[in-house]
C-alpha atoms as a PDB file:
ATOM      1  CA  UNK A   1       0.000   0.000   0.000  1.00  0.00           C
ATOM      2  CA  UNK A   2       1.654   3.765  -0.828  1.00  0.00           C
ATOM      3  CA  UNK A   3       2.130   5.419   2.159  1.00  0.00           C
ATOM      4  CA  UNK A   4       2.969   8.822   0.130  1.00  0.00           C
ATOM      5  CA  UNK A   5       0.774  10.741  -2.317  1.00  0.00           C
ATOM      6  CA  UNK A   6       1.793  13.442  -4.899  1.00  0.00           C
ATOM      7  CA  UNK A   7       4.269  16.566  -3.975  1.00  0.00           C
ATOM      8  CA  UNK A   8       1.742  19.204  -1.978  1.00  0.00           C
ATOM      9  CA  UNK A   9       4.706  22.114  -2.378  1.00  0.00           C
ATOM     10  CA  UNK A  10       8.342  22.169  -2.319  1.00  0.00           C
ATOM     11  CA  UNK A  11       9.308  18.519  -1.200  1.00  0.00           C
ATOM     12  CA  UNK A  12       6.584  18.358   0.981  1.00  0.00           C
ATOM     13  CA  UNK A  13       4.329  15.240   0.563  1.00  0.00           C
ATOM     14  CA  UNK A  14       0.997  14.082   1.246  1.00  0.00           C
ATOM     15  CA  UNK A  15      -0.056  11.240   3.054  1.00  0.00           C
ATOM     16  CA  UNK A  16      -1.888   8.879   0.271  1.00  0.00           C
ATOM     17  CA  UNK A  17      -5.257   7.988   0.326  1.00  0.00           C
ATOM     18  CA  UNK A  18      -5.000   4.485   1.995  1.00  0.00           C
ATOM     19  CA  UNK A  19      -2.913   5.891   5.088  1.00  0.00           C
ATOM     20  CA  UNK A  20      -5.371   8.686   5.704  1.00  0.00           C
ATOM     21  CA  UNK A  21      -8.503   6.186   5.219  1.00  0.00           C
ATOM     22  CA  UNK A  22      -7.178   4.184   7.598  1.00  0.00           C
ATOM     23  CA  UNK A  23      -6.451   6.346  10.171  1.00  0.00           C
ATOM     24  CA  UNK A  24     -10.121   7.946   9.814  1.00  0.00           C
ATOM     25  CA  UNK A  25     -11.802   4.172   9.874  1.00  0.00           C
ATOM     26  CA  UNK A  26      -9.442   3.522  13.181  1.00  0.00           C
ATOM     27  CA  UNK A  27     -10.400   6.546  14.594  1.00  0.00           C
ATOM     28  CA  UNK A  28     -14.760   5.465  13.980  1.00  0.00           C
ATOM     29  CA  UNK A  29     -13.954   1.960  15.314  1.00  0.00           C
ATOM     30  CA  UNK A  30     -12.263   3.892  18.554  1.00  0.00           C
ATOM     31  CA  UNK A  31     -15.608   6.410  18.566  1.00  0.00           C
ATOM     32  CA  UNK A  32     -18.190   3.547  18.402  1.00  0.00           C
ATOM     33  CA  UNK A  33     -15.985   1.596  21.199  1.00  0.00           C
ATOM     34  CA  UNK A  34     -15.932   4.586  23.840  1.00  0.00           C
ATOM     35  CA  UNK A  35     -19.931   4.980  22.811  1.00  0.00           C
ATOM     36  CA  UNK A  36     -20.972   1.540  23.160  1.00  0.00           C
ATOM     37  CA  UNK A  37     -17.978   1.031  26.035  1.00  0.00           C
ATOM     38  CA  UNK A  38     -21.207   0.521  29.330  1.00  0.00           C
ATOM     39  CA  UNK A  39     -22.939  -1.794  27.432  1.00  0.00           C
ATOM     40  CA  UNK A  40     -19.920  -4.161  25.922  1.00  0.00           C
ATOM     41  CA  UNK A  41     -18.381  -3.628  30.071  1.00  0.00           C
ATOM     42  CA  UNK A  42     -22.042  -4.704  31.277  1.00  0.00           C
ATOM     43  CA  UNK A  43     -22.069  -7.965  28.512  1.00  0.00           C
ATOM     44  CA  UNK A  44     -18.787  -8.943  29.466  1.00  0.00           C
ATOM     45  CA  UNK A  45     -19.404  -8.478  33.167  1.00  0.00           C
ATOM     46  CA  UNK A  46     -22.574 -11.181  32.571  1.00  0.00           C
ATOM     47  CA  UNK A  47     -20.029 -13.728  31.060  1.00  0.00           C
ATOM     48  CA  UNK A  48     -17.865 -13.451  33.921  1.00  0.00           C
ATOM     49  CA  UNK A  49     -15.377 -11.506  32.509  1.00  0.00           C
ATOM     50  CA  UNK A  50     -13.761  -8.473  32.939  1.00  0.00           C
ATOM     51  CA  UNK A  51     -13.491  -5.797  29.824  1.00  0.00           C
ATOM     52  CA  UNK A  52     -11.836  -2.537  30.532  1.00  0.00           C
ATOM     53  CA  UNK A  53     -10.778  -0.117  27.950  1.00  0.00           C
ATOM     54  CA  UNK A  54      -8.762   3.013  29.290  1.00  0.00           C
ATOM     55  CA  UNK A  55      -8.391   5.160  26.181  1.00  0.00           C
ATOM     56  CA  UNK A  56      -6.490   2.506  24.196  1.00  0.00           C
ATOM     57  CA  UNK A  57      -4.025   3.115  21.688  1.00  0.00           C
ATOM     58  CA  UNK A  58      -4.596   1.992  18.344  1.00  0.00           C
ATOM     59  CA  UNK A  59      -2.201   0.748  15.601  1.00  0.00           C
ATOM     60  CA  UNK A  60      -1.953   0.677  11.599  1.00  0.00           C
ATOM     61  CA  UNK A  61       0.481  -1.446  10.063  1.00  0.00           C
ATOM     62  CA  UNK A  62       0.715  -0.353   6.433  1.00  0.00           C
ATOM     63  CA  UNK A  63       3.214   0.262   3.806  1.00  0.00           C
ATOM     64  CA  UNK A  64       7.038   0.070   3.227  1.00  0.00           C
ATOM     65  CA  UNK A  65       9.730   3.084   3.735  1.00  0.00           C
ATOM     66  CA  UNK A  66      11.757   1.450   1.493  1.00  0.00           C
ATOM     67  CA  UNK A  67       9.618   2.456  -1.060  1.00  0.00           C
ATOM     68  CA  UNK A  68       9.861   5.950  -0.382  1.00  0.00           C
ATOM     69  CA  UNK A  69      12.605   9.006  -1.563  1.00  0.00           C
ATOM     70  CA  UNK A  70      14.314  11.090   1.156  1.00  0.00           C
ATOM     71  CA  UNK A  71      11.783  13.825   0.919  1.00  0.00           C
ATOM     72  CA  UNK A  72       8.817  11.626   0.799  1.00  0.00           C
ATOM     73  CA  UNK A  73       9.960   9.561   4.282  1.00  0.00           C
ATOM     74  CA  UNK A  74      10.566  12.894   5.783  1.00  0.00           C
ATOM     75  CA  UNK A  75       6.857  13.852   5.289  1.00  0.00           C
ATOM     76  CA  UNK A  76       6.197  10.576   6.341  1.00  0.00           C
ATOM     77  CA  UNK A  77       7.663  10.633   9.625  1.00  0.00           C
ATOM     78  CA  UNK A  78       6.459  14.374  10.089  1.00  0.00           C
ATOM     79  CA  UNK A  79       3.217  13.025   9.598  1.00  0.00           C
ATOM     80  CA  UNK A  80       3.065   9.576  11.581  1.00  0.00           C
ATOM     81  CA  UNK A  81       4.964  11.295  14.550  1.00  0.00           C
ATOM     82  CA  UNK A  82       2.076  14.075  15.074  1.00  0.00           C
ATOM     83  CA  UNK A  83      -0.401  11.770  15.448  1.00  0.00           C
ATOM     84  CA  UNK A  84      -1.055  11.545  19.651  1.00  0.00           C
ATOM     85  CA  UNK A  85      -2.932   8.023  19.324  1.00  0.00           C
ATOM     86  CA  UNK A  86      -2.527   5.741  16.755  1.00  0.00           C
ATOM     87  CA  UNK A  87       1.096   4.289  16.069  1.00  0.00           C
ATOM     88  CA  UNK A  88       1.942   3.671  12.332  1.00  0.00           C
ATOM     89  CA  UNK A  89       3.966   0.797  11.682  1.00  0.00           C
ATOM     90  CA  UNK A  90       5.266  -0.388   8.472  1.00  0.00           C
ATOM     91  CA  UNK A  91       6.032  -3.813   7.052  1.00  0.00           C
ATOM     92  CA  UNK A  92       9.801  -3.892   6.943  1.00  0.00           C
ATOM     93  CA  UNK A  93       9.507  -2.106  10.247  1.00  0.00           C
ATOM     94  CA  UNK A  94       7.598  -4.996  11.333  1.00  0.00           C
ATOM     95  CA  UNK A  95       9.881  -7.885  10.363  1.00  0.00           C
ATOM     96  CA  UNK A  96      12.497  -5.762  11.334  1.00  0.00           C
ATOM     97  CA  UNK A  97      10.963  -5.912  15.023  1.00  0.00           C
ATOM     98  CA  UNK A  98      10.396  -9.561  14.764  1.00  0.00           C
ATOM     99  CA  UNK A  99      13.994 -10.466  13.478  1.00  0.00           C
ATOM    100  CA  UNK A 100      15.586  -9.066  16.762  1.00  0.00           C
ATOM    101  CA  UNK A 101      12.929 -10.128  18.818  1.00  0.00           C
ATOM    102  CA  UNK A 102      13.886 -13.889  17.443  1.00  0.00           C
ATOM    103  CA  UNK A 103      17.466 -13.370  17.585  1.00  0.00           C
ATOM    104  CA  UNK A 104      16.861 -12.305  21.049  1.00  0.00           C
ATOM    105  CA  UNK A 105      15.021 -15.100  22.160  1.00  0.00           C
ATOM    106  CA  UNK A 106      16.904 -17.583  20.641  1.00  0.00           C
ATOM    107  CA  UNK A 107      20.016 -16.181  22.149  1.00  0.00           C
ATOM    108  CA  UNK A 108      21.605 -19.592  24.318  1.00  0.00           C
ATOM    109  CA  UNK A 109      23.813 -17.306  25.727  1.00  0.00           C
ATOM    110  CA  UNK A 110      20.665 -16.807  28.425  1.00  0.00           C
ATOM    111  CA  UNK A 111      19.598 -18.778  30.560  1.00  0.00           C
ATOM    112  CA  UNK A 112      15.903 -16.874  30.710  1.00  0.00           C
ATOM    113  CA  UNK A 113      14.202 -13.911  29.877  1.00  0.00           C
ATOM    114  CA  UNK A 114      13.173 -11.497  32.151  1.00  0.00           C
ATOM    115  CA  UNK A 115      10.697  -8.517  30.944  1.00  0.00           C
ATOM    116  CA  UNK A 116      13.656  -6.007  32.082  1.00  0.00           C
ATOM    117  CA  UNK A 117      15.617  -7.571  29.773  1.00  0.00           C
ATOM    118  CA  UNK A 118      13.527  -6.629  26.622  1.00  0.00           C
ATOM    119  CA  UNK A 119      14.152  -3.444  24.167  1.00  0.00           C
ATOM    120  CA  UNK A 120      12.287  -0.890  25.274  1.00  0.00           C
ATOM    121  CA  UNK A 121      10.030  -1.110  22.364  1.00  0.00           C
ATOM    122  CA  UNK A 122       8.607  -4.183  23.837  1.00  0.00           C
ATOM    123  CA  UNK A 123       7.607  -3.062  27.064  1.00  0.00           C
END
């Protein structure tokens, strides 16, 4: 999926159609949650279980920076790092993630894993 549309001005990029779709249908599912939040709490309450929801942070996982120029990932990350509540993650960013995550875990150098051991971006 493009993560980058045409050239707005002067190097500056838009974000594409699909990104900004996304973050729009993300933010309705997060709207009908926190209006529907007392009744899915009382359901889950009647099944014994406990649903809470504290303003919960939501994620898109879209696209490829490696597809983008210098300019274009600039607007990019201008764009994805204003945004106070949803966390864009791409899918080389992704499988970058996972790759140390299995290197670290299959590390036999240690004998276990403890959570303060993790990268921060794990915690």
């Amino acid at each position: 999926t493009e993560l980058m549309s045409n050239e707005y001005r002067n190097n500056v990029y838009c974000p594409s159609r699909e990104l900004s779709g996304s973050i729009i249908q993300i933010r309705k599912q997060k709207d009908g949650l926190q209006k529907e939040y007392p009744t899915i709490k009382l359901s889950s309450m009647k099944k014994g279980k406990n649903f809470s929801a504290y303003d919960p942070k939501s994620y898109i996982i879209i696209g490829n920076t490696k597809d983008l120029n210098s300019e274009q990932l600039e607007s990019f990350e201008l764009f994805r790092n204003g945004l106070k509540d949803i966390e864009i993650i791409t899918f080389n960013e992704l499988i970058d993630k996972l790759k140390i995550l299995q290197e670290y875990l299959t590390d036999t150098s240690k004998e276990f894993v403890k959570n303060d051991d993790l990268p921060f971006w794990f915690k």
